[in-house]
C-alpha atoms as a PDB file:
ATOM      1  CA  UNK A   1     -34.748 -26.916  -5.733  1.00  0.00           C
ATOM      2  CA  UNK A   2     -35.882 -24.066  -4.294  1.00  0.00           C
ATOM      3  CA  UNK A   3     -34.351 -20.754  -2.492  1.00  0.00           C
ATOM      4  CA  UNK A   4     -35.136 -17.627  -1.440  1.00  0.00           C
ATOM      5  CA  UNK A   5     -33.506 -14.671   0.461  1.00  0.00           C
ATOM      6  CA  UNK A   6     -35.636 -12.166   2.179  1.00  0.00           C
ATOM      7  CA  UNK A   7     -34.953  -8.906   3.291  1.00  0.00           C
ATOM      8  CA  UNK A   8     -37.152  -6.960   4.982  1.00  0.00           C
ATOM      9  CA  UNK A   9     -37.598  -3.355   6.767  1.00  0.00           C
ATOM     10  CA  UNK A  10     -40.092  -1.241   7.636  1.00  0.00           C
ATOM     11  CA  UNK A  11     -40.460   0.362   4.213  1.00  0.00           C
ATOM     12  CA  UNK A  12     -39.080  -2.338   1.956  1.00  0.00           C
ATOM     13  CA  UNK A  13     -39.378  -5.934   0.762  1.00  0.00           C
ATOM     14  CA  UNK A  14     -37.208  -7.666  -1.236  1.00  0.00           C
ATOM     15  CA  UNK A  15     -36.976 -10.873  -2.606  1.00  0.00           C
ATOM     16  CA  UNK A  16     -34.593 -13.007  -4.435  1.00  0.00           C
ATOM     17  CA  UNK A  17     -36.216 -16.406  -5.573  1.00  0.00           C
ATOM     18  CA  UNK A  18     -35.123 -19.685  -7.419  1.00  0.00           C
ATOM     19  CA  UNK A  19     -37.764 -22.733  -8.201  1.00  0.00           C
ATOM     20  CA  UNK A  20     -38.022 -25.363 -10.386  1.00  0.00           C
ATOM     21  CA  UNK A  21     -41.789 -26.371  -9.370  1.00  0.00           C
ATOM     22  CA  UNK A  22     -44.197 -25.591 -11.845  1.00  0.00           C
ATOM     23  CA  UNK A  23     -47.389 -23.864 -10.599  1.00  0.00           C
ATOM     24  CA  UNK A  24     -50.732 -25.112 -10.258  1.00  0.00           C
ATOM     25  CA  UNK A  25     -52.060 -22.480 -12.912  1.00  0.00           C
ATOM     26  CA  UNK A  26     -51.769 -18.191 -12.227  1.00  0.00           C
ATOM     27  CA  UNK A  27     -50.342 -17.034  -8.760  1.00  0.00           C
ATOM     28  CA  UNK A  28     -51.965 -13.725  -8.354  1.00  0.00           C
ATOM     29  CA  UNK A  29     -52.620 -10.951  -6.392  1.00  0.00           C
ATOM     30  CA  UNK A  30     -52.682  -7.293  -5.974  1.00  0.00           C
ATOM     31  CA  UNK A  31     -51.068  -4.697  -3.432  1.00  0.00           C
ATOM     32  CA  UNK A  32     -50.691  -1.344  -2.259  1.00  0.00           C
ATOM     33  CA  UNK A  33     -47.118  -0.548  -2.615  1.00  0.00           C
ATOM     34  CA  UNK A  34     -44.351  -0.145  -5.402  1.00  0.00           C
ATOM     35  CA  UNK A  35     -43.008  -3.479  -7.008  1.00  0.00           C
ATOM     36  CA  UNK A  36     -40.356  -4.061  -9.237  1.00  0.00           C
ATOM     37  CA  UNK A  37     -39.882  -7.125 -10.918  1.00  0.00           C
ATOM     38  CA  UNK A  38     -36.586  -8.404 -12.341  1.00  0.00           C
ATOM     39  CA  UNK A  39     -36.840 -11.429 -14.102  1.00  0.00           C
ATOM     40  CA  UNK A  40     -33.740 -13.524 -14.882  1.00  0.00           C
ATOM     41  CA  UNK A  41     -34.643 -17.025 -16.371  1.00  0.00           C
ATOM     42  CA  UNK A  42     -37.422 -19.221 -16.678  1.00  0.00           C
ATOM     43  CA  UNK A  43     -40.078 -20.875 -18.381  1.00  0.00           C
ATOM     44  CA  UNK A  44     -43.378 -18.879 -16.947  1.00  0.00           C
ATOM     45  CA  UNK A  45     -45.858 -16.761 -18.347  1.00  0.00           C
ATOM     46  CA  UNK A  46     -46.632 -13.221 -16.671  1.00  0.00           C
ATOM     47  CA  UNK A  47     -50.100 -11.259 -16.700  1.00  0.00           C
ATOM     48  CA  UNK A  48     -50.336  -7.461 -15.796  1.00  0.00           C
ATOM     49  CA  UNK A  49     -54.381  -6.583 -15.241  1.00  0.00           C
ATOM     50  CA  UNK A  50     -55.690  -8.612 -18.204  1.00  0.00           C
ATOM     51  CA  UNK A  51     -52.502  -8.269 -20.234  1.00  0.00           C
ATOM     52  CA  UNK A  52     -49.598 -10.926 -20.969  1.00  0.00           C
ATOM     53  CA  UNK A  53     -45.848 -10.583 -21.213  1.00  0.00           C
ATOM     54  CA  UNK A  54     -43.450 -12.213 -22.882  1.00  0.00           C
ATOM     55  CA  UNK A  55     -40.673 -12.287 -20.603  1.00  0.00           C
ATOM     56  CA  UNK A  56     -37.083 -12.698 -21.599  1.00  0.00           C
ATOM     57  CA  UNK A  57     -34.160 -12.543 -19.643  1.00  0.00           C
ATOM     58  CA  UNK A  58     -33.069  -9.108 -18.423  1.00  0.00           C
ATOM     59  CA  UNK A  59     -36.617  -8.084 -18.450  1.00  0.00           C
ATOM     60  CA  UNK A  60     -38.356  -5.714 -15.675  1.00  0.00           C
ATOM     61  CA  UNK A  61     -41.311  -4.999 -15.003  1.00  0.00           C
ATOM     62  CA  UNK A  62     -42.656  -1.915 -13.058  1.00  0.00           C
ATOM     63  CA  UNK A  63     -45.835  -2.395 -10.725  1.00  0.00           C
ATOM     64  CA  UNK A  64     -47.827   0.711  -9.483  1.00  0.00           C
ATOM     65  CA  UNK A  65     -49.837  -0.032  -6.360  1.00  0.00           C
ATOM     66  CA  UNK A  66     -53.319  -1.802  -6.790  1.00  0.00           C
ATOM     67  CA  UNK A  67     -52.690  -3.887  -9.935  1.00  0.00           C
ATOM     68  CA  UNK A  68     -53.418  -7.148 -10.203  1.00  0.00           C
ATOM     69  CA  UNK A  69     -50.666  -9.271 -11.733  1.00  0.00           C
ATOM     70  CA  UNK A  70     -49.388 -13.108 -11.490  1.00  0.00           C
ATOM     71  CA  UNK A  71     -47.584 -15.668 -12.879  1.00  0.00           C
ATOM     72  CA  UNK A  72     -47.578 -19.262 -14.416  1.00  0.00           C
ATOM     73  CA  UNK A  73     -44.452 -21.502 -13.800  1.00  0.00           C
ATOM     74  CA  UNK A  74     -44.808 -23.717 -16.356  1.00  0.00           C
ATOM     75  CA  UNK A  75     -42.469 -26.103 -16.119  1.00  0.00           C
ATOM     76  CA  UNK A  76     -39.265 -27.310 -14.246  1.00  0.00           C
ATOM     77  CA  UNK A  77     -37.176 -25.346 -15.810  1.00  0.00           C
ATOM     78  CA  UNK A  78     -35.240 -22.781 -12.903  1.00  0.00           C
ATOM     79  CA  UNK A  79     -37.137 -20.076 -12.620  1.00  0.00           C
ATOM     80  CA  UNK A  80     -34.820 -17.181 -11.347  1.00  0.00           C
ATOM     81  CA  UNK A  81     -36.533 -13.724 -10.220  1.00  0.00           C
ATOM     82  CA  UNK A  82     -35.712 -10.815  -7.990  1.00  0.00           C
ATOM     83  CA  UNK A  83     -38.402  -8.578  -6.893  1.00  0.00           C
ATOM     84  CA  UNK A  84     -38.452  -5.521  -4.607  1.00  0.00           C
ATOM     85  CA  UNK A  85     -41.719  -4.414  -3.011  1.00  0.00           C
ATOM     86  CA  UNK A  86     -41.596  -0.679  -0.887  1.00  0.00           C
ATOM     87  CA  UNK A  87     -44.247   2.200   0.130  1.00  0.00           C
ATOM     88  CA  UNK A  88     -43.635   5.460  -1.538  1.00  0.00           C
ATOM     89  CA  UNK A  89     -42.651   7.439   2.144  1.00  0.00           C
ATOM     90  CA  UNK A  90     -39.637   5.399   1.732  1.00  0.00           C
ATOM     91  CA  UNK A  91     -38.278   9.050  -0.284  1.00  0.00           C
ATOM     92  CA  UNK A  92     -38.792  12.425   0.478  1.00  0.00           C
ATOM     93  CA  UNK A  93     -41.744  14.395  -1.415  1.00  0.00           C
ATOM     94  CA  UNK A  94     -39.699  15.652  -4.296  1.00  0.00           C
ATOM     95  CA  UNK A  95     -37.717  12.213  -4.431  1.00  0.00           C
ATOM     96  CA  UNK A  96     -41.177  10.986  -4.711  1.00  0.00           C
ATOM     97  CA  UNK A  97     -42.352  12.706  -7.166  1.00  0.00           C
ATOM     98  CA  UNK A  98     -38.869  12.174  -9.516  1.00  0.00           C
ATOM     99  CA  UNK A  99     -38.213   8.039  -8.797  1.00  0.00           C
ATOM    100  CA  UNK A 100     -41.672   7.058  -9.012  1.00  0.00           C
ATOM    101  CA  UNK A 101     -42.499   9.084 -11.852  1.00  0.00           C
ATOM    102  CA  UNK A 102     -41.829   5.889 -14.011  1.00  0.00           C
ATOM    103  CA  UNK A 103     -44.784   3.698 -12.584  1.00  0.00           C
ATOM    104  CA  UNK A 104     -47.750   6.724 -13.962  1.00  0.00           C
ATOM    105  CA  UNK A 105     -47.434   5.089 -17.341  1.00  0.00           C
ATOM    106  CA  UNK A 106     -48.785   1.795 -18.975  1.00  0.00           C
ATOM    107  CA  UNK A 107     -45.642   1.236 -19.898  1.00  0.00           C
ATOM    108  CA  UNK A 108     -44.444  -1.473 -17.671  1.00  0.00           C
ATOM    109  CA  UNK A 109     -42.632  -3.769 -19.391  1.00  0.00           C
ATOM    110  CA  UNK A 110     -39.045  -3.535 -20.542  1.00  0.00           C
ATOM    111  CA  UNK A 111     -36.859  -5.974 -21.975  1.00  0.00           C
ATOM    112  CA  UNK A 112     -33.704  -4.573 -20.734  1.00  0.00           C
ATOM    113  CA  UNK A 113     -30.250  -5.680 -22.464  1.00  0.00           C
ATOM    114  CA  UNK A 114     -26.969  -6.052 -20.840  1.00  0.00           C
ATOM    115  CA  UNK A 115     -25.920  -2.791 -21.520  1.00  0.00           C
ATOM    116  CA  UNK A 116     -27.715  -1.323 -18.852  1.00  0.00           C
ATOM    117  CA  UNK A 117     -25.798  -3.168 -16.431  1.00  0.00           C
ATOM    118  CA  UNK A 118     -28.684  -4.076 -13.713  1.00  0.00           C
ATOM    119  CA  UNK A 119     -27.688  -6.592 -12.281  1.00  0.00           C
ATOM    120  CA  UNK A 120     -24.799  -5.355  -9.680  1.00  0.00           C
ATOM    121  CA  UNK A 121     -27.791  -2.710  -8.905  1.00  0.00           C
ATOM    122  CA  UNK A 122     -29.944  -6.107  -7.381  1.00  0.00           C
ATOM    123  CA  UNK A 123     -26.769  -7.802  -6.343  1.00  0.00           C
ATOM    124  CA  UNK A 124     -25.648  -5.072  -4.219  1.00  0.00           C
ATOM    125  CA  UNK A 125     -29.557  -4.952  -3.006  1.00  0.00           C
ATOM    126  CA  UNK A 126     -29.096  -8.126  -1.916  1.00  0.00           C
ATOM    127  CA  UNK A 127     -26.017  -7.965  -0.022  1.00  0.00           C
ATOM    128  CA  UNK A 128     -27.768  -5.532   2.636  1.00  0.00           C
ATOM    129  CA  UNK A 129     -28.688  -8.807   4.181  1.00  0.00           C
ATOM    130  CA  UNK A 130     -25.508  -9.833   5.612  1.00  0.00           C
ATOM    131  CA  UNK A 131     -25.897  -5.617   7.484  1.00  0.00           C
ATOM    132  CA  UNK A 132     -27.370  -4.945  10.105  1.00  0.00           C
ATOM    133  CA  UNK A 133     -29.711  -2.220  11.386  1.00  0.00           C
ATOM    134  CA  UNK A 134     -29.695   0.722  11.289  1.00  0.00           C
ATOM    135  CA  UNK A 135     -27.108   0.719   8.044  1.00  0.00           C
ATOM    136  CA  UNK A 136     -29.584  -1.881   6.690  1.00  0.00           C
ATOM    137  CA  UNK A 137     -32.001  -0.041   5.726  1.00  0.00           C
ATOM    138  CA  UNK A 138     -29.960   3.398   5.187  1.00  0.00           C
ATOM    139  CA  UNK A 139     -27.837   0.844   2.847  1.00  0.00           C
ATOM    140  CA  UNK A 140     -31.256  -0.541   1.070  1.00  0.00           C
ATOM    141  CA  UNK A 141     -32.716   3.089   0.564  1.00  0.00           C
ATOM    142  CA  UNK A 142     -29.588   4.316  -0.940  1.00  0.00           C
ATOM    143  CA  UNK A 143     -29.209   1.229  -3.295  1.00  0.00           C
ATOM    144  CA  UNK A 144     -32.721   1.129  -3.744  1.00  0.00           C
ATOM    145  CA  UNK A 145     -32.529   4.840  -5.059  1.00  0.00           C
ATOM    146  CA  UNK A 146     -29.902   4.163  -7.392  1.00  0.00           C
ATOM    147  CA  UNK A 147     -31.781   1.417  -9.089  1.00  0.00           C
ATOM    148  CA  UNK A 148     -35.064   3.597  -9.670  1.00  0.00           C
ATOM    149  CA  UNK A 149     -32.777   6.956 -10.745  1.00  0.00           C
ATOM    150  CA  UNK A 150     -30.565   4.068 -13.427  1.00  0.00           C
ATOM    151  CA  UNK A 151     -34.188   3.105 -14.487  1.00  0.00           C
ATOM    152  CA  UNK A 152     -35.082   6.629 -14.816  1.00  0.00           C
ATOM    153  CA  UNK A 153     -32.361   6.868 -17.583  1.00  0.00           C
ATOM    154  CA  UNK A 154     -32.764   4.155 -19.562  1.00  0.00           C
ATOM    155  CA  UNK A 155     -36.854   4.655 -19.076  1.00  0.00           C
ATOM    156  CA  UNK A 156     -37.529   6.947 -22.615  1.00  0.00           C
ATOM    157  CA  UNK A 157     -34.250   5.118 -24.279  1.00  0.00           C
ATOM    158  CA  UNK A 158     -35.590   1.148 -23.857  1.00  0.00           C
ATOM    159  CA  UNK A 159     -38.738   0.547 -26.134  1.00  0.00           C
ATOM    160  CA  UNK A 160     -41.391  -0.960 -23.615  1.00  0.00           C
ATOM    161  CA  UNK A 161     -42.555  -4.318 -24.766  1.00  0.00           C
ATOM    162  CA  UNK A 162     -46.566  -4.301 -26.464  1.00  0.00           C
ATOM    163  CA  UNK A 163     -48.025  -6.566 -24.518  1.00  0.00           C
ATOM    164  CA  UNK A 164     -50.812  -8.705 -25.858  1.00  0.00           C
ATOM    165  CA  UNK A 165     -54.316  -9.025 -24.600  1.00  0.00           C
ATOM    166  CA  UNK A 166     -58.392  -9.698 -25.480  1.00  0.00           C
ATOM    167  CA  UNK A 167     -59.868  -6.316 -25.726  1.00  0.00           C
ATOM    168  CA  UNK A 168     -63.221  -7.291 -24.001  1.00  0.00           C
ATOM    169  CA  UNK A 169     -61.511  -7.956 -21.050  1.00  0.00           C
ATOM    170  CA  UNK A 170     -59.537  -5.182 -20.843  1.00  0.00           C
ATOM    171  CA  UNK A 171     -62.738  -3.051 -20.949  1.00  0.00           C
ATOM    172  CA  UNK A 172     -63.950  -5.233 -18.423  1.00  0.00           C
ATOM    173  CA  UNK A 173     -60.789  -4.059 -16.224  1.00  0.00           C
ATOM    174  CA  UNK A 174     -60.856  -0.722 -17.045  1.00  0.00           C
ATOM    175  CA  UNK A 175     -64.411  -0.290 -16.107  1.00  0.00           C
ATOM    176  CA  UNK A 176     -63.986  -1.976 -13.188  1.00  0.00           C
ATOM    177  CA  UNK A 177     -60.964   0.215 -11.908  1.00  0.00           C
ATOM    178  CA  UNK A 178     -62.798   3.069 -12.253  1.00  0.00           C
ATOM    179  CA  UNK A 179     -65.593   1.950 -10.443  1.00  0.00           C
ATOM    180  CA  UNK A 180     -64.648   0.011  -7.676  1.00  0.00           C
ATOM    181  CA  UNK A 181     -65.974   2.417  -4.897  1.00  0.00           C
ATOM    182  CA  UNK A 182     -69.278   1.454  -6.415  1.00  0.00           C
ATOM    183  CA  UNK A 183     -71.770  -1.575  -6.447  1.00  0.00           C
ATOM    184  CA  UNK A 184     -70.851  -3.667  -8.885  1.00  0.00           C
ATOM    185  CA  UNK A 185     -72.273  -6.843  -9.829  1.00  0.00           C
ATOM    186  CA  UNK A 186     -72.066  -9.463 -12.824  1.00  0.00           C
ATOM    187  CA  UNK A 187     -75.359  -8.559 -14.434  1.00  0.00           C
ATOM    188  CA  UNK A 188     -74.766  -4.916 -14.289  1.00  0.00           C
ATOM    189  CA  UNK A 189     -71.689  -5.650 -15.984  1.00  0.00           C
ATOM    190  CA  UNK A 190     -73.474  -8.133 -18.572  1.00  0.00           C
ATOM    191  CA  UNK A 191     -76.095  -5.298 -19.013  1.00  0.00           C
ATOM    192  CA  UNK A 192     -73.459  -3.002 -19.894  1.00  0.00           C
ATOM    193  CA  UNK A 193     -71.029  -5.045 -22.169  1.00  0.00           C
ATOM    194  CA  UNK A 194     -74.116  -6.469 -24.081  1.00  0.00           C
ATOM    195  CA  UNK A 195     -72.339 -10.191 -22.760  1.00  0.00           C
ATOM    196  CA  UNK A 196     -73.656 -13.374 -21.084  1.00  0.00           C
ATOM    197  CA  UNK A 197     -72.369 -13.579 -17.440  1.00  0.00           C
ATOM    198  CA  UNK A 198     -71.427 -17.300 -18.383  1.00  0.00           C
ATOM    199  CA  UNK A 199     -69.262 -15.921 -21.753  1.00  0.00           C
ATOM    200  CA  UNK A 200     -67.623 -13.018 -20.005  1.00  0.00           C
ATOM    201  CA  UNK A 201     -66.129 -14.726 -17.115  1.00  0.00           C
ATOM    202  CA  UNK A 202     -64.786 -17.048 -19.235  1.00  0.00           C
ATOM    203  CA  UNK A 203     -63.138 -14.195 -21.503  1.00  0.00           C
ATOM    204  CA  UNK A 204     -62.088 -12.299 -18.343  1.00  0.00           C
ATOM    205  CA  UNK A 205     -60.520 -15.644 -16.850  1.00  0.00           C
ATOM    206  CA  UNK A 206     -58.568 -16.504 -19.817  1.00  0.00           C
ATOM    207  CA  UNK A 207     -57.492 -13.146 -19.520  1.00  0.00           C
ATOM    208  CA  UNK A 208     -56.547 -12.618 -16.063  1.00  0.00           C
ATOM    209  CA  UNK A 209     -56.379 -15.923 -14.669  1.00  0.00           C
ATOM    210  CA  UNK A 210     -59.027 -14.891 -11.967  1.00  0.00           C
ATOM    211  CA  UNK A 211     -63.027 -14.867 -12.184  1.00  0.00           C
ATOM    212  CA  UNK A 212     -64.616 -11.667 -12.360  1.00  0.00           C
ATOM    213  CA  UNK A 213     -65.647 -11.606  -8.723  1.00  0.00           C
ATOM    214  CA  UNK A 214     -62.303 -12.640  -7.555  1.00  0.00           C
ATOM    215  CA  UNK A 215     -60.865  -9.308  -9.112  1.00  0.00           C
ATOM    216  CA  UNK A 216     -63.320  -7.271  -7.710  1.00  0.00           C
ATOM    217  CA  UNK A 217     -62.654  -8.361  -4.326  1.00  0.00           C
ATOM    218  CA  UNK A 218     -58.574  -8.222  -4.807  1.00  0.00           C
ATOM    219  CA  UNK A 219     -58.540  -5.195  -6.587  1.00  0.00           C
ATOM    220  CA  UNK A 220     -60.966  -3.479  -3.750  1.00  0.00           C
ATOM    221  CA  UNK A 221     -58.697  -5.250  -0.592  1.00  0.00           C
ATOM    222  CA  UNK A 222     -55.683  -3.758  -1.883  1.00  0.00           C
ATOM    223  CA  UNK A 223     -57.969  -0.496  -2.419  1.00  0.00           C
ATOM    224  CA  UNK A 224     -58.610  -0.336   0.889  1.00  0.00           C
ATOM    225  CA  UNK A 225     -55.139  -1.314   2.275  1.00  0.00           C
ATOM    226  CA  UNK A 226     -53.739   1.836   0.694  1.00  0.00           C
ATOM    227  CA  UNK A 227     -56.282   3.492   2.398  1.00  0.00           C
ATOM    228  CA  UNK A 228     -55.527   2.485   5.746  1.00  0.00           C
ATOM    229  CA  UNK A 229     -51.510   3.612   5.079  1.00  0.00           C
ATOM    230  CA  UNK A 230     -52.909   7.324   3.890  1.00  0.00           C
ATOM    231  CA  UNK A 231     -54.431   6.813   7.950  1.00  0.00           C
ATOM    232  CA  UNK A 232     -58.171   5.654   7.216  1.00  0.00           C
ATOM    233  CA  UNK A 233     -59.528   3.482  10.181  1.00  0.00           C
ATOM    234  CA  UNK A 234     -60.294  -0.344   8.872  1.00  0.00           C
ATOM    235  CA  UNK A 235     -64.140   1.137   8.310  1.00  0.00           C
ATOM    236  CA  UNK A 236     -63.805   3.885   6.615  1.00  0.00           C
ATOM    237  CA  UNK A 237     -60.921   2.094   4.083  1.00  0.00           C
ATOM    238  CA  UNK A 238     -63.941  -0.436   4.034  1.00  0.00           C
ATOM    239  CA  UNK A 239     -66.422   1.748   2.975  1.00  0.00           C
ATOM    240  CA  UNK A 240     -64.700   3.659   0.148  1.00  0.00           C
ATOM    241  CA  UNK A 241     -62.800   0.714  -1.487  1.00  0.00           C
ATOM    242  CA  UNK A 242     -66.682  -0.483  -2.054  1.00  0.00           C
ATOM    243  CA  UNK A 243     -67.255  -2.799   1.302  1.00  0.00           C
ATOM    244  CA  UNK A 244     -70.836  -2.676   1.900  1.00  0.00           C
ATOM    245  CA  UNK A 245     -70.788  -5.101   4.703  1.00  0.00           C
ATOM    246  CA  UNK A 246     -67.333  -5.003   7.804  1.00  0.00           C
ATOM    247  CA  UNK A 247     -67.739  -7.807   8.260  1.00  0.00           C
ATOM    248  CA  UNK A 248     -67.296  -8.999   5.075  1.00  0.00           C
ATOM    249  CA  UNK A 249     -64.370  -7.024   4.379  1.00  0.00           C
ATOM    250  CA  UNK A 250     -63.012  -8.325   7.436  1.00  0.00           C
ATOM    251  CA  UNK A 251     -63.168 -11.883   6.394  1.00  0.00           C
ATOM    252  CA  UNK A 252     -61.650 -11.081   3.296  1.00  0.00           C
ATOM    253  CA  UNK A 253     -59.250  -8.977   4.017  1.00  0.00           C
ATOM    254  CA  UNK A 254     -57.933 -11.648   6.513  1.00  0.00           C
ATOM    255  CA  UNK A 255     -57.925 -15.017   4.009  1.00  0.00           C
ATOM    256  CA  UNK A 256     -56.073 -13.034   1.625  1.00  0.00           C
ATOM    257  CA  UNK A 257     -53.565 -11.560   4.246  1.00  0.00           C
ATOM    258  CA  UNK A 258     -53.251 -13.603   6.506  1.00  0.00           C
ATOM    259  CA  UNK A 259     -53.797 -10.565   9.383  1.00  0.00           C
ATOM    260  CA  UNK A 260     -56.343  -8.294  10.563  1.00  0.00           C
ATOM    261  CA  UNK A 261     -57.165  -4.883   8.799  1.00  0.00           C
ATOM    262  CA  UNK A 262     -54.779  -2.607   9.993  1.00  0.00           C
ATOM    263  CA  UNK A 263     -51.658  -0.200   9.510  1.00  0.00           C
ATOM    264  CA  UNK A 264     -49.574  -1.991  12.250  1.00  0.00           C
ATOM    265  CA  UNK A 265     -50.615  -5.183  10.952  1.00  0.00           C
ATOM    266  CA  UNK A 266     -49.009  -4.293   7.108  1.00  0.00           C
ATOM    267  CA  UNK A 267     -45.513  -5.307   7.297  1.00  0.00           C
ATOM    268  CA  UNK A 268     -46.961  -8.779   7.922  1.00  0.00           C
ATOM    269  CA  UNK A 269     -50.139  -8.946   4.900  1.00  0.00           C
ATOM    270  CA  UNK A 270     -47.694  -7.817   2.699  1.00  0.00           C
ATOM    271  CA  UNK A 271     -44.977 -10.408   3.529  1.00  0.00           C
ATOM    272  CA  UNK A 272     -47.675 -13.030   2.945  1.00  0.00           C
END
């Protein structure tokens, strides 16, 4: 079995999904816009950077821009999910500042109980797709909105879940994050963590679900996307999200994708 509804506006993704196919190991990725991720049943596990989640049902997670996450269905169970993707010009600078306040902290997972009531917040999300434009998306802002602010309130009440994780790799990550404008290559990184390239992609695999390389070149795509929505040219995002070669970038950018490097082109790399 499988479903899914889609809604989509300029500003705003949302999906509401229903499998029971397990997955060939970790589907993962990384973007430049706001996720949240409501998770209502299933058998699956769920990595954040190089950190795993326990999920149980009810649980959300919040995911800033640029970090890598995925998941594992593991078996053919149903697994049940709703997740809402959207750039942060949706809201107005101070709304801005308020709603997304929630995604500057590590503290991304929440095992929310039913007496926060979240789930008419999705299912009237959700019925915006029987509207249509323009109430559409003033209906999906304004419901949207509501879900972040109810968040907001339950955000230093919930205790966030600890998630669990191998230290080395999370090094490895945190290192890498900070510099990805820079060259960066496995033996500097073996140099520097006193590990053989061999041992620490392993340990950063396990981790992650990705090889080191792979995360680099993720991590530095979605780098570069935001770029190009703050109104770099496809160069210049390039160049500063550590793309030493266009052409290169441009390959990439484009297998992972599934469009050329640009602003007008965003709607559709993110939908993919």
């Amino acid at each position: 079995m499988y479903q899914e509804d889609f809604l989509q506006t300029d500003q705003i993704y949302f999906y509401h999904n229903i499998s029971d196919t397990p997955s060939d190991g970790f589907i993962s990725h990384c973007h430049a816009v706001y996720e949240v991720f409501y998770f209502i049943e299933g058998d699956i596990d769920y990595r954040v950077e190089s950190s795993e989640y326990l999920l149980t049902p009810g649980s959300i997670l919040l995911i800033p821009p640029n970090t890598f996450h995925g998941v594992k269905i593991n078996s053919c169970q149903k697994y049940h999910r709703f997740s809402i993707h959207f750039l942060p010009e949706l809201f107005v600078p101070d709304e801005r500042s308020l709603l997304l306040s929630i995604f500057k902290s590590r503290k991304w997972h929440f095992p929310v109980v039913e007496k926060y009531h979240l789930d008419p917040y999705f299912s009237a999300i959700l019925d915006c797709i029987h509207l249509q434009e323009p109430l559409k998306s003033i209906a999906l802002k304004a419901r949207i909105t509501s879900l972040l602010s109810q968040l907001l309130t339950i955000y230093d009440v919930a205790k966030p879940f600890e998630p669990c994780g191998n230290r080395t790799a999370q090094k490895l990550a945190v290192y890498i994050n900070e510099h990805l404008g820079e060259k960066i290559t496995l033996d500097l990184l073996s140099e520097r963590f006193f590990l053989s390239k061999n041992h620490m992609n392993v340990v950063f695999k396990k981790a992650t679900g990705t090889t080191i390389l792979q995360y680099i070149r993720l991590k530095r795509l979605a780098l570069a996307q935001n770029e190009m929505l703050r109104g770099a040219a496809a160069g210049e995002a390039a160049l500063k999200s550590g793309f030493t070669d266009y052409s290169n970038f441009y390959r990439a950018y484009k297998m992972v994708y599934g469009c050329e490097p640009s602003r007008r082109e965003f709607a559709q790399s993110v939908k993919n």
